[in-house]
Protein backbone atom coordinates (compact mmCIF):
# COMPACT_ATOMS: atom_id res chain seq x y z
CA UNK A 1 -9.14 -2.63 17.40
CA UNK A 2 -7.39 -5.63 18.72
CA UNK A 3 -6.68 -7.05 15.00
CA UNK A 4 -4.71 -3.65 14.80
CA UNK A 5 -2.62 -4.77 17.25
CA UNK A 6 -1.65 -7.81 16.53
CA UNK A 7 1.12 -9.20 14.27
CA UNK A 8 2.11 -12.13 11.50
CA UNK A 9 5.27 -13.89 10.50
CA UNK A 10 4.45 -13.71 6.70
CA UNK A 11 4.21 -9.70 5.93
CA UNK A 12 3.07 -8.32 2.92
CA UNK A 13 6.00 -6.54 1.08
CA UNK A 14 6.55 -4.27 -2.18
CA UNK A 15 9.16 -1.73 -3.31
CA UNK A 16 9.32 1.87 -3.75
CA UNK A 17 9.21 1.36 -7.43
CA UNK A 18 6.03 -0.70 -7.29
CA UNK A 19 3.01 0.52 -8.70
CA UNK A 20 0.29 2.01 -7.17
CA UNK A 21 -2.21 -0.44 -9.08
CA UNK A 22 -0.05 -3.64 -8.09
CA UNK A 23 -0.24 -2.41 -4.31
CA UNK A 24 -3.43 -2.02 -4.58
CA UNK A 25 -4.20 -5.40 -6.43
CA UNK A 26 -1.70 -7.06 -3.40
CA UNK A 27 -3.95 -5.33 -0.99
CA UNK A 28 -7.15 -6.14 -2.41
CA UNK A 29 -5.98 -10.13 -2.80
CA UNK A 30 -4.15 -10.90 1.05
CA UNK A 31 -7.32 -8.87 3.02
CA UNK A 32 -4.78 -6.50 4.15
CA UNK A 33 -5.15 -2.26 4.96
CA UNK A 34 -0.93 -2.08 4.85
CA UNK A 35 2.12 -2.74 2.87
CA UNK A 36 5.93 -2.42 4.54
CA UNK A 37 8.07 -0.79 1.58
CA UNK A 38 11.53 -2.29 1.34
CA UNK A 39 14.36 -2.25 -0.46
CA UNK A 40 16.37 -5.20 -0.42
CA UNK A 41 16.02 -6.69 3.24
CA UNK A 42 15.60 -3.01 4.22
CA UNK A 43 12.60 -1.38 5.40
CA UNK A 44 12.06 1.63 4.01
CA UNK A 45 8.12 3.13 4.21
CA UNK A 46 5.51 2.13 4.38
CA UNK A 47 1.79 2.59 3.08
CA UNK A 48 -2.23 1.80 4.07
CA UNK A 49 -5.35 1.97 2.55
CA UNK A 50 -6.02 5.53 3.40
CA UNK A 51 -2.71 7.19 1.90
CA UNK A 52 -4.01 5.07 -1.18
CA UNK A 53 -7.65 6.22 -1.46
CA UNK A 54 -5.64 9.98 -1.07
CA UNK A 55 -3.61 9.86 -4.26
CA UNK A 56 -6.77 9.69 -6.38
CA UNK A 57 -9.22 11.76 -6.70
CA UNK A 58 -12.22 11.93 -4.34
CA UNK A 59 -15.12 10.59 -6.44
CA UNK A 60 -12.41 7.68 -7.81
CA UNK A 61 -12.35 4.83 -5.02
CA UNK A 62 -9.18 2.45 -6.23
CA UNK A 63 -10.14 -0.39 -4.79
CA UNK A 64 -13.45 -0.99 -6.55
CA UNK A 65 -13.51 -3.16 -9.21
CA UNK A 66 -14.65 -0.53 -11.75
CA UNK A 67 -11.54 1.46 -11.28
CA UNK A 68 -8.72 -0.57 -11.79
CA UNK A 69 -8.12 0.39 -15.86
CA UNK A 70 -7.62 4.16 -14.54
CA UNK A 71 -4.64 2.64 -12.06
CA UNK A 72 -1.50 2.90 -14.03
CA UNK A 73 -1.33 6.63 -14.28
CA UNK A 74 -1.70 6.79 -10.51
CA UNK A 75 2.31 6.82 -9.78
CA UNK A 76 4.07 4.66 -7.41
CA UNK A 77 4.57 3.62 -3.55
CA UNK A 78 7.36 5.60 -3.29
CA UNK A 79 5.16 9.42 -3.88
CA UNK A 80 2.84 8.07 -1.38
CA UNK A 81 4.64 6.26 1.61
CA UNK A 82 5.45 7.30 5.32
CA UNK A 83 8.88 6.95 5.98
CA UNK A 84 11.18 6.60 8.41
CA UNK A 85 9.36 4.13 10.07
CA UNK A 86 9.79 3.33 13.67
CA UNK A 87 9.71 -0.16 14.69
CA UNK A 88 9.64 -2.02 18.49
């Protein structure tokens, strides 16, 4: 749980109006479980894996391979993300 805790200078970013299949592509390509959501230089959500895997249906897993035609009718970051966030 340690990797959970720790943090990076170059965070992985996308926008409210980004697509569900594009997070998950972003995802999928940096080895990462979460995306901040900004707009502009502000943050404004954000998402993980999990609230991902719960916008599709359960026998659908979006980050296999086989799945990513049926992404684009999936809807965008902004249905899916926690916001406000808190931050230290």
């Amino acid at each position: 749980m340690i990797g959970d805790l720790c943090m990076t200078r170059r965070v992985e970013t996308v926008t409210p109006e980004t697509s569900l299949g594009e997070a998950i592509r972003r995802m999928t390509e940096c080895n990462i479980r979460r995306l901040v959501v900004v707009r502009g230089r502000a943050i404004v959500g954000m998402i993980c894996r999990q609230d991902v895997e719960r916008a599709y249906p359960p026998g659908l897993n979006p980050f296999s391979v086989d799945s990513v035609d049926d992404l684009t009718s999936a809807g965008t970051v902004a249905g899916i993300m926690h916001c406000p966030v808190v931050a230290i």
